[in-house]
PDB file of N, CA and C in Angstrom:
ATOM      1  N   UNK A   1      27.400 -41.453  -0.390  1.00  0.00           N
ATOM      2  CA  UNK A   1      26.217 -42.060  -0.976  1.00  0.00           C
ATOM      3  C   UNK A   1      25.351 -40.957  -1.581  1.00  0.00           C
ATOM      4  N   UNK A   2      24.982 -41.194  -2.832  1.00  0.00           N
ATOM      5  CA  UNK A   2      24.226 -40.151  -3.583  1.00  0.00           C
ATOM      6  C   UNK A   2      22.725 -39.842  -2.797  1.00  0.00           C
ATOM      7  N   UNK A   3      22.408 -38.582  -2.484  1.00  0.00           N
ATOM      8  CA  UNK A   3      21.119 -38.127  -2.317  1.00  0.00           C
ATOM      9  C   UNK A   3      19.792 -39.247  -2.892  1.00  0.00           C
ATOM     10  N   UNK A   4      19.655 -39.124  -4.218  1.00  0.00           N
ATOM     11  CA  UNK A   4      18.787 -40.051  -4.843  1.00  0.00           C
ATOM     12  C   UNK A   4      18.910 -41.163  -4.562  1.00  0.00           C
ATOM     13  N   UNK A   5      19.914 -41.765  -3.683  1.00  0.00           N
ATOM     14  CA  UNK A   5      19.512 -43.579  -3.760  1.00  0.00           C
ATOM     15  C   UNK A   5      19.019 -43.394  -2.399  1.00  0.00           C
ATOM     16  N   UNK A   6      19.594 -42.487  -1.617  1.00  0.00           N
ATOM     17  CA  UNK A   6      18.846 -42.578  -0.299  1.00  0.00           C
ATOM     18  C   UNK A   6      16.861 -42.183   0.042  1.00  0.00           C
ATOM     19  N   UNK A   7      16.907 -41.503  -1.126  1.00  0.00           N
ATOM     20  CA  UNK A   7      15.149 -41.068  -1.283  1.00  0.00           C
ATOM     21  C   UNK A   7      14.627 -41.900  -2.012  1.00  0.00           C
ATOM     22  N   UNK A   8      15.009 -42.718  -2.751  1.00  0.00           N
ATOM     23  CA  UNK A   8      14.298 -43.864  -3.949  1.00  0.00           C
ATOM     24  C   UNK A   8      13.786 -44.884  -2.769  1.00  0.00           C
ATOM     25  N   UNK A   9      12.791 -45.356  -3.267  1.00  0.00           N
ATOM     26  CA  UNK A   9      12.145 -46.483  -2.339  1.00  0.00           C
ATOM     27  C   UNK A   9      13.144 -47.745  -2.644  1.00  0.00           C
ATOM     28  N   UNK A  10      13.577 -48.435  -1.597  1.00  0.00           N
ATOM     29  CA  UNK A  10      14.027 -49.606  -1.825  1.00  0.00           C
ATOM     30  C   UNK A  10      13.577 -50.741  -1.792  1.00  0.00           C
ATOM     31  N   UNK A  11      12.371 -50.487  -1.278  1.00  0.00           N
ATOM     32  CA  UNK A  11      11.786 -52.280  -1.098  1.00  0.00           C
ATOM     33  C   UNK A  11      11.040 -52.470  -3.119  1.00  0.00           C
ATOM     34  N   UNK A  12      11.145 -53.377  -3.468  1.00  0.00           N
ATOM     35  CA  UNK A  12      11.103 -53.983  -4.340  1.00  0.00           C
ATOM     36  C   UNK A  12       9.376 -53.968  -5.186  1.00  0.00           C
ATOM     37  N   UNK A  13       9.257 -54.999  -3.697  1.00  0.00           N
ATOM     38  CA  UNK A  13       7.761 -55.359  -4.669  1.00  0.00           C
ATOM     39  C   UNK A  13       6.684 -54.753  -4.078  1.00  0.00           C
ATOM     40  N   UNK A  14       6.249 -53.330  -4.434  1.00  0.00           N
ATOM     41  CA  UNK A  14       5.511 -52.368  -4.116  1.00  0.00           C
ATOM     42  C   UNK A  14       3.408 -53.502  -4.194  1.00  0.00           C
ATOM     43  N   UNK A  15       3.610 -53.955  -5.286  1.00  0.00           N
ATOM     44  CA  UNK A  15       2.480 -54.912  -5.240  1.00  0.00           C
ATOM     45  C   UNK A  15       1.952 -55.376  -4.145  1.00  0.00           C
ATOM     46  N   UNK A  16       3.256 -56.172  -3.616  1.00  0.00           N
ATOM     47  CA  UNK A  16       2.493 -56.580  -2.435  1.00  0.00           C
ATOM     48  C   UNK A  16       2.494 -56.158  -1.348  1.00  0.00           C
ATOM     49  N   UNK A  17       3.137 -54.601  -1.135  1.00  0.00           N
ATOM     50  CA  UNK A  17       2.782 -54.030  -0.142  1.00  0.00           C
ATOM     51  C   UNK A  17       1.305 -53.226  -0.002  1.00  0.00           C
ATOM     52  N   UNK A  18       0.810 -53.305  -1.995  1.00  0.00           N
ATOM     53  CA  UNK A  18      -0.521 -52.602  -1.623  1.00  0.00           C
ATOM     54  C   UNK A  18      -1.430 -53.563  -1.376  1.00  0.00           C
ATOM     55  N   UNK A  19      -1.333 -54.623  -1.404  1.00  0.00           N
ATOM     56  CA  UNK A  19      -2.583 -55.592  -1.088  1.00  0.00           C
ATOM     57  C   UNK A  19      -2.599 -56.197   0.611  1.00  0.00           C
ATOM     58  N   UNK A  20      -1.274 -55.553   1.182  1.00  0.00           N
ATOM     59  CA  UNK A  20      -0.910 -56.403   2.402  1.00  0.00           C
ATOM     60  C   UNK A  20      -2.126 -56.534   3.516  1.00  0.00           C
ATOM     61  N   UNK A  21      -2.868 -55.212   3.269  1.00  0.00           N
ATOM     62  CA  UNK A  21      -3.609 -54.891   4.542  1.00  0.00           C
ATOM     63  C   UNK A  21      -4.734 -55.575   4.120  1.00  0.00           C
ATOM     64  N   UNK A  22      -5.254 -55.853   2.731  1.00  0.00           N
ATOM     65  CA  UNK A  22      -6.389 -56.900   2.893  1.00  0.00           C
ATOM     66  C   UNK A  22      -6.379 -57.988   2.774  1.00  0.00           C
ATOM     67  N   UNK A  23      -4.768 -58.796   2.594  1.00  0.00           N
ATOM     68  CA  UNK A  23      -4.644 -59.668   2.764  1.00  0.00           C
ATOM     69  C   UNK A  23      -4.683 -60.440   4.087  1.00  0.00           C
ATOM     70  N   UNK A  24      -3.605 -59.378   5.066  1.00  0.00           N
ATOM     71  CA  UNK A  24      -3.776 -59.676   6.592  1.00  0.00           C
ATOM     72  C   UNK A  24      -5.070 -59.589   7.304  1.00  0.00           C
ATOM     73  N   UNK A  25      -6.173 -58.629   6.566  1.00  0.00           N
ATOM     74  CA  UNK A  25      -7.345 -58.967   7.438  1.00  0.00           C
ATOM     75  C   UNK A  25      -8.089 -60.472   6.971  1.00  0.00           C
ATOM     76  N   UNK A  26      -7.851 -60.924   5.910  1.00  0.00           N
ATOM     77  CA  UNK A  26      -8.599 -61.840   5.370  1.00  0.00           C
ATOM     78  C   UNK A  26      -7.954 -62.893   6.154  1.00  0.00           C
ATOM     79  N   UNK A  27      -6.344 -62.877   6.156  1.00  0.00           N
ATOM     80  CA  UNK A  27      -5.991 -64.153   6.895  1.00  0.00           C
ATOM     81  C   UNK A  27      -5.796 -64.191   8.678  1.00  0.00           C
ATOM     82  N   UNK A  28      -6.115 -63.573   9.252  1.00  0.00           N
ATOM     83  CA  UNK A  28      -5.428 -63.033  10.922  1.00  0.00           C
ATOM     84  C   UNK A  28      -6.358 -64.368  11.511  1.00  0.00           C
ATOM     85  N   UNK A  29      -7.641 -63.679  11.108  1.00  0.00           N
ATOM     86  CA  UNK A  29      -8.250 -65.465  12.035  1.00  0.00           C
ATOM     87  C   UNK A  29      -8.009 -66.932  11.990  1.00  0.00           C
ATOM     88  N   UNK A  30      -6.883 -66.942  10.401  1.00  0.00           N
ATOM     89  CA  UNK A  30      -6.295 -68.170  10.739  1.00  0.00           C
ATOM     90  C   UNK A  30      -5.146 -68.477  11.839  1.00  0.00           C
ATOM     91  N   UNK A  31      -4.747 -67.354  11.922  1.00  0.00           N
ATOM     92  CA  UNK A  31      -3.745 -67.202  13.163  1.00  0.00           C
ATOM     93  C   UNK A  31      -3.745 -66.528  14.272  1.00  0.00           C
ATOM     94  N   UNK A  32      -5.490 -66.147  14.486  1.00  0.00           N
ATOM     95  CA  UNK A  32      -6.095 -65.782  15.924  1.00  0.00           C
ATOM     96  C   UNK A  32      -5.516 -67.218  17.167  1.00  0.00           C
ATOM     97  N   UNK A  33      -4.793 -66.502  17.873  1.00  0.00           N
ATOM     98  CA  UNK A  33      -5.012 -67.450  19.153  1.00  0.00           C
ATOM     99  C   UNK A  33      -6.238 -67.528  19.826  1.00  0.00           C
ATOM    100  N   UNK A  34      -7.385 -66.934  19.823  1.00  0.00           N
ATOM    101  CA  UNK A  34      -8.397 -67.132  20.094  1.00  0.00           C
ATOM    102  C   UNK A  34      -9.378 -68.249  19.897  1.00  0.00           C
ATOM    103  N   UNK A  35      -8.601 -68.473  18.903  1.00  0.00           N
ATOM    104  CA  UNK A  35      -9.410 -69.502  17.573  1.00  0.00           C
ATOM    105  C   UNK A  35      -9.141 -70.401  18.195  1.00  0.00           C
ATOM    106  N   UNK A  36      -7.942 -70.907  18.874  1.00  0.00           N
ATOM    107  CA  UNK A  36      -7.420 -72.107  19.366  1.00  0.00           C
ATOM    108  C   UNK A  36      -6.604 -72.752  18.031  1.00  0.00           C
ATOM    109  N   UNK A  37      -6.788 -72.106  16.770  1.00  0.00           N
ATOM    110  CA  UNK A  37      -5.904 -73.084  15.644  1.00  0.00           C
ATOM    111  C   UNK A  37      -4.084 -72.752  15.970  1.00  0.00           C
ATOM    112  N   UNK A  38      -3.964 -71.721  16.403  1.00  0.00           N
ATOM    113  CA  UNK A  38      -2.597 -71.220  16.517  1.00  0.00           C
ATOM    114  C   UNK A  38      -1.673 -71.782  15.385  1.00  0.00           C
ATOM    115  N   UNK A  39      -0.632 -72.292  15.021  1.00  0.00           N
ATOM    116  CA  UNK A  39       0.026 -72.329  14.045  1.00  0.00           C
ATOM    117  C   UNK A  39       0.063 -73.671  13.603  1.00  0.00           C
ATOM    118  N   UNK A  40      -1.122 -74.589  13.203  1.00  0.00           N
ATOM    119  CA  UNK A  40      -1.225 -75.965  12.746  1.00  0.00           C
ATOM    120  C   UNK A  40      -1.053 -75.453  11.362  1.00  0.00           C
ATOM    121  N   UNK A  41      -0.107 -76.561  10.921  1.00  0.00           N
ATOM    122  CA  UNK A  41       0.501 -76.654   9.616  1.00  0.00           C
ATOM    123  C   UNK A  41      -0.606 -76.750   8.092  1.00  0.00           C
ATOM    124  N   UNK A  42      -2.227 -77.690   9.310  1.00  0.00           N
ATOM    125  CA  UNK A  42      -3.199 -77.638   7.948  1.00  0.00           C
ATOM    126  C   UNK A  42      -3.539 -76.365   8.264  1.00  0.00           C
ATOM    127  N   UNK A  43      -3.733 -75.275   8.945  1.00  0.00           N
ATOM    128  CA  UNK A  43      -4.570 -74.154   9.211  1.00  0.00           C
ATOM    129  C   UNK A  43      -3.285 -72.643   8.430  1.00  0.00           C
ATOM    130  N   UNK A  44      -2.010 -73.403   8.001  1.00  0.00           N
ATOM    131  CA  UNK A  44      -1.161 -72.803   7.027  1.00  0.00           C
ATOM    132  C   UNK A  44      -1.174 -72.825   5.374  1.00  0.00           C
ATOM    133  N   UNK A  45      -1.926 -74.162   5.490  1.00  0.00           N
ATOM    134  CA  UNK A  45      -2.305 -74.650   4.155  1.00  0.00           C
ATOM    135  C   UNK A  45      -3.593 -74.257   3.733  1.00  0.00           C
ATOM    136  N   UNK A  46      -4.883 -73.677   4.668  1.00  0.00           N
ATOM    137  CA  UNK A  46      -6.076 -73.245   4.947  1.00  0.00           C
ATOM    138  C   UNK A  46      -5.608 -71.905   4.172  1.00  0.00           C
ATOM    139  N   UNK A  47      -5.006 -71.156   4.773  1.00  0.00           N
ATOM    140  CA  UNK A  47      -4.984 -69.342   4.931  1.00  0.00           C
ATOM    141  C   UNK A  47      -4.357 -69.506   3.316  1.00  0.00           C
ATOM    142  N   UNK A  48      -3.550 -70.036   3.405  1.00  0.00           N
ATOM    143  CA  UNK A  48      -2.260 -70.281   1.691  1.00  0.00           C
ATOM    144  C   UNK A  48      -3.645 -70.281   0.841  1.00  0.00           C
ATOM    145  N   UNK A  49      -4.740 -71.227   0.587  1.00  0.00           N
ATOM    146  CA  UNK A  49      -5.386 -71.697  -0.951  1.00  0.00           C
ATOM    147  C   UNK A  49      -6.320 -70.162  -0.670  1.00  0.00           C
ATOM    148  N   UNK A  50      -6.915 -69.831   0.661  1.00  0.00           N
ATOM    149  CA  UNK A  50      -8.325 -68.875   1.031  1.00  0.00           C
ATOM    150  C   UNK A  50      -7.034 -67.387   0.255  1.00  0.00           C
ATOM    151  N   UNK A  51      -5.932 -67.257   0.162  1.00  0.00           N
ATOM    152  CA  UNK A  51      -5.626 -66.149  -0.599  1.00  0.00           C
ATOM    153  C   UNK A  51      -5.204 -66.303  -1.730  1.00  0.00           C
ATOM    154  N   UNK A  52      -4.651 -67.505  -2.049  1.00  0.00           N
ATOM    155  CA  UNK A  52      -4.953 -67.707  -3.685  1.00  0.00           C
ATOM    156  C   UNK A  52      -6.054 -67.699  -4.450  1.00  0.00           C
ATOM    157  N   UNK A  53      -7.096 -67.997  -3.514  1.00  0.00           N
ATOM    158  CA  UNK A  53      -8.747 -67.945  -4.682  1.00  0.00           C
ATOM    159  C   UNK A  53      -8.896 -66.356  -4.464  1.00  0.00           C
ATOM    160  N   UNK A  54      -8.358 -65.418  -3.091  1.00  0.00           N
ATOM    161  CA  UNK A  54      -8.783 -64.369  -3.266  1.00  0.00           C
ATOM    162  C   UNK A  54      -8.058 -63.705  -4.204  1.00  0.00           C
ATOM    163  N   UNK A  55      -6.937 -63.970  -4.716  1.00  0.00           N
ATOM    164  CA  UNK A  55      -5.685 -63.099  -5.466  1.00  0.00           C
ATOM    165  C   UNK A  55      -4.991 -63.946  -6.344  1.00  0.00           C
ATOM    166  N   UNK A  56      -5.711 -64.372  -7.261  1.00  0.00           N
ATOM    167  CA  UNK A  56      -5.411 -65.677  -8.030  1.00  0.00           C
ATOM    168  C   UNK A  56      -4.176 -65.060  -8.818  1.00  0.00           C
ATOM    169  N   UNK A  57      -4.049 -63.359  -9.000  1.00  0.00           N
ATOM    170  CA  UNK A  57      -3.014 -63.535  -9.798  1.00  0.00           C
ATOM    171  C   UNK A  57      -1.629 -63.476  -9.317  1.00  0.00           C
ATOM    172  N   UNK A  58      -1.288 -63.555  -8.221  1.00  0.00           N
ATOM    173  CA  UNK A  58      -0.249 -63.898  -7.173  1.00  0.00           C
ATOM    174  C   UNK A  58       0.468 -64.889  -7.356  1.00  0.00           C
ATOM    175  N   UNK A  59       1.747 -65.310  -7.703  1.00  0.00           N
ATOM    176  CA  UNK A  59       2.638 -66.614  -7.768  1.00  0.00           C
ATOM    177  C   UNK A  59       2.497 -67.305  -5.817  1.00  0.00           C
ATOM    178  N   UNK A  60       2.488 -68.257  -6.019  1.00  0.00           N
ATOM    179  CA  UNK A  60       3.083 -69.978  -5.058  1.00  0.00           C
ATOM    180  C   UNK A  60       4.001 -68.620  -4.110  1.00  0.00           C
ATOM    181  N   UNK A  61       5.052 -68.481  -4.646  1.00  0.00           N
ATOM    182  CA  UNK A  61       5.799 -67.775  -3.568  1.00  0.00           C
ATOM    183  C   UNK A  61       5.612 -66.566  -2.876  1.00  0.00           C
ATOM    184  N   UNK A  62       4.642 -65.717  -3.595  1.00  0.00           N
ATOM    185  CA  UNK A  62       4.078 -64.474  -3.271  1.00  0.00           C
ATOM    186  C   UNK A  62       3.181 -65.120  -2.334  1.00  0.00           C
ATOM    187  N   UNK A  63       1.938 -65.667  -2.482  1.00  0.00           N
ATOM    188  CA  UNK A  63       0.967 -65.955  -1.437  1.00  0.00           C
ATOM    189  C   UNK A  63       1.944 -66.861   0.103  1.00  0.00           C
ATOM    190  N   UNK A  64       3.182 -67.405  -0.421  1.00  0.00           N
ATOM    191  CA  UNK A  64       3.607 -67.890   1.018  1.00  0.00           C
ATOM    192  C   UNK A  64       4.295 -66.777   1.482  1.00  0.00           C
ATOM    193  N   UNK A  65       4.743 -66.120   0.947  1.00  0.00           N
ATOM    194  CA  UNK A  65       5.460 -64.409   1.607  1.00  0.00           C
ATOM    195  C   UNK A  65       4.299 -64.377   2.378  1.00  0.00           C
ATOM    196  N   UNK A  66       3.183 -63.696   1.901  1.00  0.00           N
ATOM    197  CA  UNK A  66       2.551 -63.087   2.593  1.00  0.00           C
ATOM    198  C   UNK A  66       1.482 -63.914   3.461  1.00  0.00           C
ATOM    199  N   UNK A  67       1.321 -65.467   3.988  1.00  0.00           N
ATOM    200  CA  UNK A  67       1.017 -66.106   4.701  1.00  0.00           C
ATOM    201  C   UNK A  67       1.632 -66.160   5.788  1.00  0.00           C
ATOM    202  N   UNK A  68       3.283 -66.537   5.391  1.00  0.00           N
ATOM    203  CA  UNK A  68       4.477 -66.275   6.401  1.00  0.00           C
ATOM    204  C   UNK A  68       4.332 -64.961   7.037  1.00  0.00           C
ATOM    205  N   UNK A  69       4.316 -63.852   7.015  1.00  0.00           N
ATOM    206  CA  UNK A  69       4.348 -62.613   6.888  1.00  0.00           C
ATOM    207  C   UNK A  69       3.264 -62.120   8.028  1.00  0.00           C
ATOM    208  N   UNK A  70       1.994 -62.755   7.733  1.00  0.00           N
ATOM    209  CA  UNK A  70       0.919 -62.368   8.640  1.00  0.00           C
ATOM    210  C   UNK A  70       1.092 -63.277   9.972  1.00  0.00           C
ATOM    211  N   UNK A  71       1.629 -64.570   9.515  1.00  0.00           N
ATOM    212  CA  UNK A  71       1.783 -65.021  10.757  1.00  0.00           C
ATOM    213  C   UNK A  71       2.782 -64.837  11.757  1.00  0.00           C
ATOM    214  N   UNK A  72       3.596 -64.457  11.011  1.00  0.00           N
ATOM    215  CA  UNK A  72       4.645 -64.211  12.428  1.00  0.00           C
ATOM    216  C   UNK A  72       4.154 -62.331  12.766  1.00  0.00           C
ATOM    217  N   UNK A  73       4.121 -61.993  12.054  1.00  0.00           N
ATOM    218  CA  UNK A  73       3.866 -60.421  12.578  1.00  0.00           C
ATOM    219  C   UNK A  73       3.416 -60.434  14.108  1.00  0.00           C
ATOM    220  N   UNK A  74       3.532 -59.730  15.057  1.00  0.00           N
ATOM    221  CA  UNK A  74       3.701 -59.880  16.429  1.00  0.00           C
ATOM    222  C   UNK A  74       2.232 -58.975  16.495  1.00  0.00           C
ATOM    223  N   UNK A  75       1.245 -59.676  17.449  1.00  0.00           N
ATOM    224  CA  UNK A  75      -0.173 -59.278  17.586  1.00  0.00           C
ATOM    225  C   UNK A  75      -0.195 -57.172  18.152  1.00  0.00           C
ATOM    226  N   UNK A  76       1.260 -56.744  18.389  1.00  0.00           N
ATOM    227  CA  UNK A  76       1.549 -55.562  18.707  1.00  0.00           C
ATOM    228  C   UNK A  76       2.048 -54.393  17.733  1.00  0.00           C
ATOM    229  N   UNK A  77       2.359 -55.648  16.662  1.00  0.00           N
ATOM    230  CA  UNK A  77       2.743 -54.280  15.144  1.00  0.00           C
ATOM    231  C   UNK A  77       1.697 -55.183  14.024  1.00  0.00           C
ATOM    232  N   UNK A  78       0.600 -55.746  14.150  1.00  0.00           N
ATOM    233  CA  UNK A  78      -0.711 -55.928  13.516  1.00  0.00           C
ATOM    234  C   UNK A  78      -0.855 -54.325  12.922  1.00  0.00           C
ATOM    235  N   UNK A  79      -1.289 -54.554  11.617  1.00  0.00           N
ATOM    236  CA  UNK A  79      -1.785 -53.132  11.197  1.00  0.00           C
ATOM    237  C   UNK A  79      -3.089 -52.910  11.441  1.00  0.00           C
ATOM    238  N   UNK A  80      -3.646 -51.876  11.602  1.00  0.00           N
ATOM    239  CA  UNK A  80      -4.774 -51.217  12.194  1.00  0.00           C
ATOM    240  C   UNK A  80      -5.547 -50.557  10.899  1.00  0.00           C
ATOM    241  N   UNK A  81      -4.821 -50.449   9.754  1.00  0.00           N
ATOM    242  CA  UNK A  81      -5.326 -49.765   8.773  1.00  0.00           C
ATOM    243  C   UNK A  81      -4.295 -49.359   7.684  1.00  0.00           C
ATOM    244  N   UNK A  82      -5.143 -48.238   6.819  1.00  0.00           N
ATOM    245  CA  UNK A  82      -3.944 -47.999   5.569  1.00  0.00           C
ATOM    246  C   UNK A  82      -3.436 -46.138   6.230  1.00  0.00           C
ATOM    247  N   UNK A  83      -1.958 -46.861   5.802  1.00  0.00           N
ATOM    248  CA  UNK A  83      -1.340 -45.713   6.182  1.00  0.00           C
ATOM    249  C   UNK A  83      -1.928 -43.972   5.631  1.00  0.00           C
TER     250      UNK A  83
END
């Protein structure tokens, strides 16, 4: 395997790895267990439109990546900040 494919970044859509961390803070309290909402399907549909008005220029499938994304993330690899 060539040197260069192993150092080239492979993940794809660099975009939405730079917006991830203010996306996940904007959405986490929809999926605070604290909250008591825990994973109700309207409180999926809540977090989905609250990051489309924040990031309107985001496609339908980008904002559910990253809805999906925050919610399952395990409350132990939550990011803390920018790398």
């Amino acid at each position: 395997m060539p040197t260069e494919a192993i150092q080239a970044e492979r993940r794809a859509r660099s975009d939405l790895r730079a917006i991830f961390l203010e996306a996940f803070e904007m959405l986490s309290p929809f999926f605070s267990q604290q909250n008591g909402w825990g994973s109700a399907s309207s409180h999926d549909h809540l977090a989905y439109r609250a990051l489309k008005e924040r990031f309107p220029m985001l496609s339908a499938q980008d904002c559910l990546v990253l809805v999906m994304t925050a919610k399952r993330l395990p409350p132990q690899g939550r990011p803390i900040g920018k790398p």
